[in-house]
Protein backbone atom coordinates (compact mmCIF):
# COMPACT_ATOMS: atom_id res chain seq x y z
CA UNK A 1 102.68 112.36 84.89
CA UNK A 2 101.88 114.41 81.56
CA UNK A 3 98.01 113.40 81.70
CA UNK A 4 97.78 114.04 85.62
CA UNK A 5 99.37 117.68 84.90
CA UNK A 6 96.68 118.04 82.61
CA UNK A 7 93.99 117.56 85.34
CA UNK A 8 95.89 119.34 87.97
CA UNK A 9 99.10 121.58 86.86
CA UNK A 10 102.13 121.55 88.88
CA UNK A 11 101.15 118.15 90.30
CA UNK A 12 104.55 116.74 92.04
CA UNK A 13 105.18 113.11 92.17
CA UNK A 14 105.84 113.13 95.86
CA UNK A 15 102.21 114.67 96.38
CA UNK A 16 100.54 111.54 94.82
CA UNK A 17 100.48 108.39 97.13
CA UNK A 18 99.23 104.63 97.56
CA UNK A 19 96.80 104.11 99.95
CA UNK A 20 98.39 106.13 102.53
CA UNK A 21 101.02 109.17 102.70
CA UNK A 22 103.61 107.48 103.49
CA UNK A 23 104.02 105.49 99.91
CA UNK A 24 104.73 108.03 97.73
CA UNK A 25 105.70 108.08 94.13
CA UNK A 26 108.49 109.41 92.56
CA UNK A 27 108.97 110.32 89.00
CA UNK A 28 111.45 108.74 86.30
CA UNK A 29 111.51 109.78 82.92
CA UNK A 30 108.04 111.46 83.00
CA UNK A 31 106.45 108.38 84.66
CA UNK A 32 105.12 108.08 88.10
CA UNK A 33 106.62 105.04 89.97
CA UNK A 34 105.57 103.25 93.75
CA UNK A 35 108.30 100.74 94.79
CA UNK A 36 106.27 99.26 97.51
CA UNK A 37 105.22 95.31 97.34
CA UNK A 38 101.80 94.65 96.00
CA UNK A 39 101.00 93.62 99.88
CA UNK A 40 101.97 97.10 101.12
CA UNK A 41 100.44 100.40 101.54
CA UNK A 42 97.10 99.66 102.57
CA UNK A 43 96.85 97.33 99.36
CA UNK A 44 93.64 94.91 99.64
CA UNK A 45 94.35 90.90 97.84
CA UNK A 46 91.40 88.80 97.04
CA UNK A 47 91.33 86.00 94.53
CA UNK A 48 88.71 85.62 91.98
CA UNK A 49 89.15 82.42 89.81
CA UNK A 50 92.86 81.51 89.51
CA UNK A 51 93.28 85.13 89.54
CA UNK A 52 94.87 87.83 92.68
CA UNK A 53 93.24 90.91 92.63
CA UNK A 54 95.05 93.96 94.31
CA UNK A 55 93.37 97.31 94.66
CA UNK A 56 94.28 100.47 96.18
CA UNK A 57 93.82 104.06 95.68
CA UNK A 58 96.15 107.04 94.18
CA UNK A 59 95.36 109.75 96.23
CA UNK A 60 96.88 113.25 95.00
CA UNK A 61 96.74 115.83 98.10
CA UNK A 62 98.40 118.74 98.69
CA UNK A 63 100.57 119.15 102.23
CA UNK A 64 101.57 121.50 104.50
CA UNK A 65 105.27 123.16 103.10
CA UNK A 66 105.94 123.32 106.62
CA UNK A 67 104.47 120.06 108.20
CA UNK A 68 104.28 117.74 105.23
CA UNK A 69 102.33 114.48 107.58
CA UNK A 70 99.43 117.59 107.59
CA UNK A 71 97.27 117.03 104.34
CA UNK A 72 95.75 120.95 103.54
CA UNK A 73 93.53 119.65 100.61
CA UNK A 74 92.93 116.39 98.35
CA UNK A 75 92.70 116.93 94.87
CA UNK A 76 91.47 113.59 93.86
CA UNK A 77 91.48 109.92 94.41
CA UNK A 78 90.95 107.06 92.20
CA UNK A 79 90.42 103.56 92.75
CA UNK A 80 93.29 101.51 90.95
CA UNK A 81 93.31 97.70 90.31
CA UNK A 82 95.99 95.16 89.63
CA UNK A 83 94.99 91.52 88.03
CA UNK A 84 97.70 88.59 88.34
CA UNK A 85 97.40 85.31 87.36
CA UNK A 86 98.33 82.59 89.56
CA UNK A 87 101.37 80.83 89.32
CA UNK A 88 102.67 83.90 87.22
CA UNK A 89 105.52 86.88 88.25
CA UNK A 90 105.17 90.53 88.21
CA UNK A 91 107.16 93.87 88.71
């Protein structure tokens, strides 16, 4: 969360989501966290080689304080990719 305050100050955890608004992160010790399943949240899998391939997007918008499902502005997206070999476990 320190290098994203950096780009955008006051950026809240719960304004930065996976794929879609409703998989927010929250923040733990300075880091940003998503407890969704890698198959969640809009979350593409392909395989390349003996390899998954997951990939999203972080999307950090800013909501209505009122109406928080109404999105008044996005900040930024970026693309974000997760590699995991076959046969292998991940958290």
């Amino acid at each position: 969360m320190g290098r994203l305050r950096l780009a955008a100050p006051g950026a809240l955890a719960s304004d930065i989501y996976l794929g879609e608004n409703s998989c927010t992160g929250t923040e733990e010790w300075g880091i940003l966290h998503f407890r969704q399943g890698l198959r969640q949240c809009l979350t593409s899998e392909t395989q390349r080689y003996n390899v998954l391939v997951y990939t999203n997007e972080l999307v950090y918008a800013e909501h209505d304080p009122v109406y928080s499902f109404i999105i008044r502005n996005y900040n930024w997206t970026v693309g974000v990719e997760c590699d995991v070999q076959r046969n292998e476990t991940s958290s």
